[in-house]
PDB file of N, CA and C in Angstrom:
ATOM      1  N   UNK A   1     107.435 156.376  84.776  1.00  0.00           N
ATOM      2  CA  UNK A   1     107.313 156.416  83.341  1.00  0.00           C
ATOM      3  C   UNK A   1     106.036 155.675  82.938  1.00  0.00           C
ATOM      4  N   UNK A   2     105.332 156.193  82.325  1.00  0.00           N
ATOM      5  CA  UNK A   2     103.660 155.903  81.909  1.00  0.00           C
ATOM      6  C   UNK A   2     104.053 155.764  80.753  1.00  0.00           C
ATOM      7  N   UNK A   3     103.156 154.265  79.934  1.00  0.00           N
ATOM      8  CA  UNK A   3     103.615 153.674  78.913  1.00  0.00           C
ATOM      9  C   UNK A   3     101.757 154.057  78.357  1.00  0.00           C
ATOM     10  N   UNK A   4     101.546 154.124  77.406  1.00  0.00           N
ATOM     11  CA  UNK A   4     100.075 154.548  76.587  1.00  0.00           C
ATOM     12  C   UNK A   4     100.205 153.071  75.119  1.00  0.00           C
ATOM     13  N   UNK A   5      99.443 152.093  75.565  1.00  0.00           N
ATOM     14  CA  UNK A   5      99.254 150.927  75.115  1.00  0.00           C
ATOM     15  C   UNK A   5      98.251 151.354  73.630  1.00  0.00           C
ATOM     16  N   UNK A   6      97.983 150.639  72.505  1.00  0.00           N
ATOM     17  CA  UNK A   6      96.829 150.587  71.558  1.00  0.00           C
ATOM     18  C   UNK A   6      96.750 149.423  71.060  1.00  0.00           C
ATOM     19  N   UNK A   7      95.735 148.376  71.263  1.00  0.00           N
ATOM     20  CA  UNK A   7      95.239 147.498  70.572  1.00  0.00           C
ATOM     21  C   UNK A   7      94.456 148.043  69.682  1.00  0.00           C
ATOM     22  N   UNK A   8      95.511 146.891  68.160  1.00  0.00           N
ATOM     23  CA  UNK A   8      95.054 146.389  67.269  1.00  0.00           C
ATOM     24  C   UNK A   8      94.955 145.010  66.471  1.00  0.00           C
ATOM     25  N   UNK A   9      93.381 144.943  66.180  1.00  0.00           N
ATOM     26  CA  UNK A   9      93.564 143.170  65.838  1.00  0.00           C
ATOM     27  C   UNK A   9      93.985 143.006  64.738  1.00  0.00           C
ATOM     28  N   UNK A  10      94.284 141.494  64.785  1.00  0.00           N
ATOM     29  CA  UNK A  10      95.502 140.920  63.826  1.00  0.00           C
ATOM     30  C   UNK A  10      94.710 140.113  63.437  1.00  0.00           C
ATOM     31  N   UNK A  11      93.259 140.179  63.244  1.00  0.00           N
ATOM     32  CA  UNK A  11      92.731 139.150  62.214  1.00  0.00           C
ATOM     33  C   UNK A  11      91.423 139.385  62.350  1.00  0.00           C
ATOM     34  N   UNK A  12      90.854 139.253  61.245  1.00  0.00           N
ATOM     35  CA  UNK A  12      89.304 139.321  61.053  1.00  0.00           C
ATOM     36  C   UNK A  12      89.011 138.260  61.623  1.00  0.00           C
ATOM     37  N   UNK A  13      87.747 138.649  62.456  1.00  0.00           N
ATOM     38  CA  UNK A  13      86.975 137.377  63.474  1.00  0.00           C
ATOM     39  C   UNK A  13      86.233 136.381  62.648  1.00  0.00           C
ATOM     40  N   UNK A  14      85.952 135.268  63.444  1.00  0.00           N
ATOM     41  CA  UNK A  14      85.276 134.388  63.114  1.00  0.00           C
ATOM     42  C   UNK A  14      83.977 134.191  63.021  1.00  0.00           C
ATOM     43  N   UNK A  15      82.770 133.707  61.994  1.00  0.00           N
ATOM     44  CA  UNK A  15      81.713 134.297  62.795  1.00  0.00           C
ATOM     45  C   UNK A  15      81.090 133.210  63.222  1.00  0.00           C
ATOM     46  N   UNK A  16      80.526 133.124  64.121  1.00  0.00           N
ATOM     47  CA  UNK A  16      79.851 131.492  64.400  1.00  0.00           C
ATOM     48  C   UNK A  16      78.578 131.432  64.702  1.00  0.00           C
ATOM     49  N   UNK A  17      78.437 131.118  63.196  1.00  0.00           N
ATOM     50  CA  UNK A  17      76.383 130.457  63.167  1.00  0.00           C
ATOM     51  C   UNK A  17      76.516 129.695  61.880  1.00  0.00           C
ATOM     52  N   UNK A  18      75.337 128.811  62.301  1.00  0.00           N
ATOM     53  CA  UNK A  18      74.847 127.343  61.421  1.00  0.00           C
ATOM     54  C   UNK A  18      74.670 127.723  59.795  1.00  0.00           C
ATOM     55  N   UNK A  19      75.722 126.490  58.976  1.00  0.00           N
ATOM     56  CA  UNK A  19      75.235 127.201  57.637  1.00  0.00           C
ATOM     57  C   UNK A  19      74.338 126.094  57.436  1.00  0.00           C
ATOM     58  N   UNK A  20      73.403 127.076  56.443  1.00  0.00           N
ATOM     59  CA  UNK A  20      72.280 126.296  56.192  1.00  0.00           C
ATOM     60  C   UNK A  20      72.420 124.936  54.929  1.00  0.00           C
ATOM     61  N   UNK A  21      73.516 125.003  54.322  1.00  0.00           N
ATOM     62  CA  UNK A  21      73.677 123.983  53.569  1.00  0.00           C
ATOM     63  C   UNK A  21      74.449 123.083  54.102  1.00  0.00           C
ATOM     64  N   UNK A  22      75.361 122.924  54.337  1.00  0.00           N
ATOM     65  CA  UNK A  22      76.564 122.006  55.207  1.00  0.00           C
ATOM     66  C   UNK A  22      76.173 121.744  56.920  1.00  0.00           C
ATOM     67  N   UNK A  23      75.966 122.366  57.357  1.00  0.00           N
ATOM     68  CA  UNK A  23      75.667 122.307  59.100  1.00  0.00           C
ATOM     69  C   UNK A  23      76.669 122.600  59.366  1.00  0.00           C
ATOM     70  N   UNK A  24      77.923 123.708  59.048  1.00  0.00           N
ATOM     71  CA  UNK A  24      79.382 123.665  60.103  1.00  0.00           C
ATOM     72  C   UNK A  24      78.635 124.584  60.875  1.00  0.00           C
ATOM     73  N   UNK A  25      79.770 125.510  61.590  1.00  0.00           N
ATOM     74  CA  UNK A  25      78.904 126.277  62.696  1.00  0.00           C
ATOM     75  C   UNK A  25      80.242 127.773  62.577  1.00  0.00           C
ATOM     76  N   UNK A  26      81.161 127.382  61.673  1.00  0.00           N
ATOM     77  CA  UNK A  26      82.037 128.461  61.243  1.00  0.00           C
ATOM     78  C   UNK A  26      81.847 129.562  60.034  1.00  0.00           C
ATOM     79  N   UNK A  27      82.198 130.509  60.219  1.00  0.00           N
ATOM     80  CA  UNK A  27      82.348 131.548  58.800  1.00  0.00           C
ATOM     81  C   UNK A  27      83.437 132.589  59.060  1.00  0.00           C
ATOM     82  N   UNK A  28      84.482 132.302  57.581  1.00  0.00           N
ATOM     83  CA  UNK A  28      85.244 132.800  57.862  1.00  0.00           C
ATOM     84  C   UNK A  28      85.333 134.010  57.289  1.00  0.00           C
ATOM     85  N   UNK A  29      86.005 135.521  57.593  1.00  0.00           N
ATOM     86  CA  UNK A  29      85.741 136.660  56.356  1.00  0.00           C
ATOM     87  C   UNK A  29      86.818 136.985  55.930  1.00  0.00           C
ATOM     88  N   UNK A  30      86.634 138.036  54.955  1.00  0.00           N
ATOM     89  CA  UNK A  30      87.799 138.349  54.427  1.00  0.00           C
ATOM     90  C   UNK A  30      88.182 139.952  54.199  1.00  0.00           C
ATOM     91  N   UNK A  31      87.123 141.045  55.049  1.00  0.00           N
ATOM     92  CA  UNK A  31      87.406 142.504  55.243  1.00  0.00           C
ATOM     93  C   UNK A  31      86.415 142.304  54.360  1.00  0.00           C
ATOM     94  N   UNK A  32      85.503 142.423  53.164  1.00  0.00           N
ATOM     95  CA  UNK A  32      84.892 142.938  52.044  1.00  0.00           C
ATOM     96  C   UNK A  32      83.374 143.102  52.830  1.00  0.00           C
ATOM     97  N   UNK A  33      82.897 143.989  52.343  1.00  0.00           N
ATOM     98  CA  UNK A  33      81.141 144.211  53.306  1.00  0.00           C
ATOM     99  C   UNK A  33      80.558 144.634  51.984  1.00  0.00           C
ATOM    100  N   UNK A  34      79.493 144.796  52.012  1.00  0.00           N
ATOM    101  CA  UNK A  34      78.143 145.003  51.387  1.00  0.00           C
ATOM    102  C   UNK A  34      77.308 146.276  52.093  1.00  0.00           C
ATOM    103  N   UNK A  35      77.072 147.643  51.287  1.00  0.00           N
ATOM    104  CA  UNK A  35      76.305 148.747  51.610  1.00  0.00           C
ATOM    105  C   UNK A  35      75.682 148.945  50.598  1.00  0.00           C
ATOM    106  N   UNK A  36      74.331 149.103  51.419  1.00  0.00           N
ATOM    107  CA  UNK A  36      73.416 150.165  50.302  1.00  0.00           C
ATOM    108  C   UNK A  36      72.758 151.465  50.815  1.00  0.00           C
ATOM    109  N   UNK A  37      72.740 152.302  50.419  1.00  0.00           N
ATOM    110  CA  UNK A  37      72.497 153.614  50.708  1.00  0.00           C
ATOM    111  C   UNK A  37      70.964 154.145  50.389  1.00  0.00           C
ATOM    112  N   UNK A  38      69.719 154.474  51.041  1.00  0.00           N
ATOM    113  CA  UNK A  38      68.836 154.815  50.687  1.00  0.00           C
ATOM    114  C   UNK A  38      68.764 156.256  51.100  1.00  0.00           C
ATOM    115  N   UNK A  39      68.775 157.170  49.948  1.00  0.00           N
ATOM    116  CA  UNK A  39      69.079 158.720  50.593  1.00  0.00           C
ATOM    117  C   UNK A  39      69.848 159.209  51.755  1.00  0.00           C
ATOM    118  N   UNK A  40      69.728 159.416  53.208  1.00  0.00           N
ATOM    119  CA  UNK A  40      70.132 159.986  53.917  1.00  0.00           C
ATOM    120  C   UNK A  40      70.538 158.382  54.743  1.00  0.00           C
ATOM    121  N   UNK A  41      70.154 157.335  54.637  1.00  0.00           N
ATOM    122  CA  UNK A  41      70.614 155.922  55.704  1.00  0.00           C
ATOM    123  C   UNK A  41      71.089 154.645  54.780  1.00  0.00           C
ATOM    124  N   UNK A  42      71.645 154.752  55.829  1.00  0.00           N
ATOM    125  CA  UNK A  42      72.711 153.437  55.360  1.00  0.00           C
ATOM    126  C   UNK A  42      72.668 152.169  55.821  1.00  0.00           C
ATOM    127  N   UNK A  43      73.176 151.278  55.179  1.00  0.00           N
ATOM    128  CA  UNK A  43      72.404 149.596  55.780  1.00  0.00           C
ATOM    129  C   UNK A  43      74.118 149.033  55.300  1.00  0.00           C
ATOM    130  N   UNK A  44      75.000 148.138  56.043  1.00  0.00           N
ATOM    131  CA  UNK A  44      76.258 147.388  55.741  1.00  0.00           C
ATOM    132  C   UNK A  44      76.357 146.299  56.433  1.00  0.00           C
ATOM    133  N   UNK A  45      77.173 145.329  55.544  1.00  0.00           N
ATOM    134  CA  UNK A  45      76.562 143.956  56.176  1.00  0.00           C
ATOM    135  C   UNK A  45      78.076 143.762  55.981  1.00  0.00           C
ATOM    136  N   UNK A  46      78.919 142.600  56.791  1.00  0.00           N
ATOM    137  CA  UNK A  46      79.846 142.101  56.767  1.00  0.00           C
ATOM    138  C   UNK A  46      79.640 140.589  55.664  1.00  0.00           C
ATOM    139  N   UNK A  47      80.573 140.238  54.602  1.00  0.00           N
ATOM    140  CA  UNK A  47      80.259 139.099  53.880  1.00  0.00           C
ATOM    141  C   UNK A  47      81.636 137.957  54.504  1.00  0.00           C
ATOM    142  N   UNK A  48      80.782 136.615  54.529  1.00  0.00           N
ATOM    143  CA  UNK A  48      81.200 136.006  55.232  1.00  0.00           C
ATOM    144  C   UNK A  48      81.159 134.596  54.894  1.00  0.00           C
ATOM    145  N   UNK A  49      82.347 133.578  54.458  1.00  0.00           N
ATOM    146  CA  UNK A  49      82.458 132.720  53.585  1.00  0.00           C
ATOM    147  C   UNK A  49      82.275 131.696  54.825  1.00  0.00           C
ATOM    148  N   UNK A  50      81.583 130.317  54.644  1.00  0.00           N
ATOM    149  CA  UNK A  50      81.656 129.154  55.532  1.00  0.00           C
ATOM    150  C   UNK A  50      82.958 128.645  55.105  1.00  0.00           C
ATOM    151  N   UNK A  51      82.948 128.277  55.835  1.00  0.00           N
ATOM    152  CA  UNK A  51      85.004 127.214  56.434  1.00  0.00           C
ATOM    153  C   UNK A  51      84.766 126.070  55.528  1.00  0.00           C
ATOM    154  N   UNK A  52      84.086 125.250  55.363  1.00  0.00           N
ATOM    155  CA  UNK A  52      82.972 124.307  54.770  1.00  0.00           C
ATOM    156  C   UNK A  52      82.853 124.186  53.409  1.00  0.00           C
ATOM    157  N   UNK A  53      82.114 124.570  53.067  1.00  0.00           N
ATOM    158  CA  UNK A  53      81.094 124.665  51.677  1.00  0.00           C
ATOM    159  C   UNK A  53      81.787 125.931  50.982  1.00  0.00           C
ATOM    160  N   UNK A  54      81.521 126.877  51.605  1.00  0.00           N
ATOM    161  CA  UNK A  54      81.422 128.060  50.740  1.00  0.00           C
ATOM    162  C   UNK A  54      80.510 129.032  50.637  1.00  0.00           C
ATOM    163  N   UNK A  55      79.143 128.904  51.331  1.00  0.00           N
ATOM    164  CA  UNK A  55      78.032 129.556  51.337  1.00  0.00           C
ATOM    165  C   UNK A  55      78.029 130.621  51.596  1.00  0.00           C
ATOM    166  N   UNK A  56      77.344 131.921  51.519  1.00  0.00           N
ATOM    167  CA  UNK A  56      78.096 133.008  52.406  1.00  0.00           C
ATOM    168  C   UNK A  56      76.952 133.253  53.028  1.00  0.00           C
ATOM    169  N   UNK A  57      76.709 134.438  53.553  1.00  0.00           N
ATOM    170  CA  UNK A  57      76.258 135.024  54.834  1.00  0.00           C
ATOM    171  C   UNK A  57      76.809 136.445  55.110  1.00  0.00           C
ATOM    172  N   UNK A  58      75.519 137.662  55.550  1.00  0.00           N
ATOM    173  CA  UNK A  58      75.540 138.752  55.895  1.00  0.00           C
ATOM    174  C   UNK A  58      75.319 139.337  57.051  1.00  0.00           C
ATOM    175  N   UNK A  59      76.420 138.970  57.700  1.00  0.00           N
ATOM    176  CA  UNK A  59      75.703 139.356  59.294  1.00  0.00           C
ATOM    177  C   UNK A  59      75.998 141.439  59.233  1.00  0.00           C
ATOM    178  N   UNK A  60      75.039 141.876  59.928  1.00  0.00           N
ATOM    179  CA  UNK A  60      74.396 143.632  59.584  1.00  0.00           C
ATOM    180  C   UNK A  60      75.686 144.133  60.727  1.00  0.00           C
ATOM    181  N   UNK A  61      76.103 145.240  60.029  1.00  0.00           N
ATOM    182  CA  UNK A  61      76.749 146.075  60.751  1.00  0.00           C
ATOM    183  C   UNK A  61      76.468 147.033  61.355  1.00  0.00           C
ATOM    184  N   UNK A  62      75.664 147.784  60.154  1.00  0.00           N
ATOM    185  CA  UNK A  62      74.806 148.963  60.169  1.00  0.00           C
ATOM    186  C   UNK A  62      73.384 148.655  59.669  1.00  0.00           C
ATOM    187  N   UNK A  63      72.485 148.983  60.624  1.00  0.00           N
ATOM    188  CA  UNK A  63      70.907 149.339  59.849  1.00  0.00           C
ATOM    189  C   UNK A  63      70.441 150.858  60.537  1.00  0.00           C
ATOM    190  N   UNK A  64      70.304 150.847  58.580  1.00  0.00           N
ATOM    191  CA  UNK A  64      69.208 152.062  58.837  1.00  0.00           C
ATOM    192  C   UNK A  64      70.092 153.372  59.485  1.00  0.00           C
ATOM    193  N   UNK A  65      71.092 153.703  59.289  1.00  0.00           N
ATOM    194  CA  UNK A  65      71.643 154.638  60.013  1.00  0.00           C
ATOM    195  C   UNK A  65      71.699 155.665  59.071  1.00  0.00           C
ATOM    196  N   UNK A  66      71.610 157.168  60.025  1.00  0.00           N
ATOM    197  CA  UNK A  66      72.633 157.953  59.668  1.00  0.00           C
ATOM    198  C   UNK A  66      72.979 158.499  59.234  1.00  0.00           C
ATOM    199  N   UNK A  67      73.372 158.822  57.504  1.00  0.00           N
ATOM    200  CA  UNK A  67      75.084 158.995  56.762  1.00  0.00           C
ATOM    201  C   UNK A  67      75.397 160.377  58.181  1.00  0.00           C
ATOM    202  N   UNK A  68      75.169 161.008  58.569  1.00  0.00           N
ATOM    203  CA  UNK A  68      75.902 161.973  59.258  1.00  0.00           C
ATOM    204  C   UNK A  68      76.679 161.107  61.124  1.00  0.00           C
ATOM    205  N   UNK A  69      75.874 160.165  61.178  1.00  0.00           N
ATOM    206  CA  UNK A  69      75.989 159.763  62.596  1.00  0.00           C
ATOM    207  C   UNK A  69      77.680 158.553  62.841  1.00  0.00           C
ATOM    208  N   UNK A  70      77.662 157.976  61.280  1.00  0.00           N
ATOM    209  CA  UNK A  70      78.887 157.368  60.501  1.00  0.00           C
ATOM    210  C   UNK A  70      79.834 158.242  60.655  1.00  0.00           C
ATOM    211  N   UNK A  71      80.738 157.640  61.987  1.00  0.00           N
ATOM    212  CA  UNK A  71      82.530 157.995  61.592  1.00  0.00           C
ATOM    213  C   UNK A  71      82.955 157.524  60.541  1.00  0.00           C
TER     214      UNK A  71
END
């Protein structure tokens, strides 16, 4: 009997780089991203709150892609 497994995560990751106001080294997210669309390509950034302060931060998901190459 063959069992067919699927991971799925149970939490938005952590992101870890230096904020520039506080010095923690955490950022936490919350699913919400940032796209802008220039005709045919697309640019999306993940937004990303420090653990800390509060500062945020855009680490890139997408550059410059696409719209057809986007599942």
């Amino acid at each position: 009997m063959s069992k067919t497994w699927v991971v799925v995560p149970t939490c938005l990751p952590i992101v870890l780089r230096h904020c520039h106001r506080c010095a923690s080294e955490r950022f936490r997210t919350n699913g919400k991203f940032r796209v802008d669309a220039n005709h045919r390509l697309l640019d999306a950034w993940l937004l990303a709150l420090c653990s800390e302060c509060g500062d945020t931060t855009e680490p890139t998901v997408l550059q410059r892609m696409n719209v057809r190459s986007v599942r």
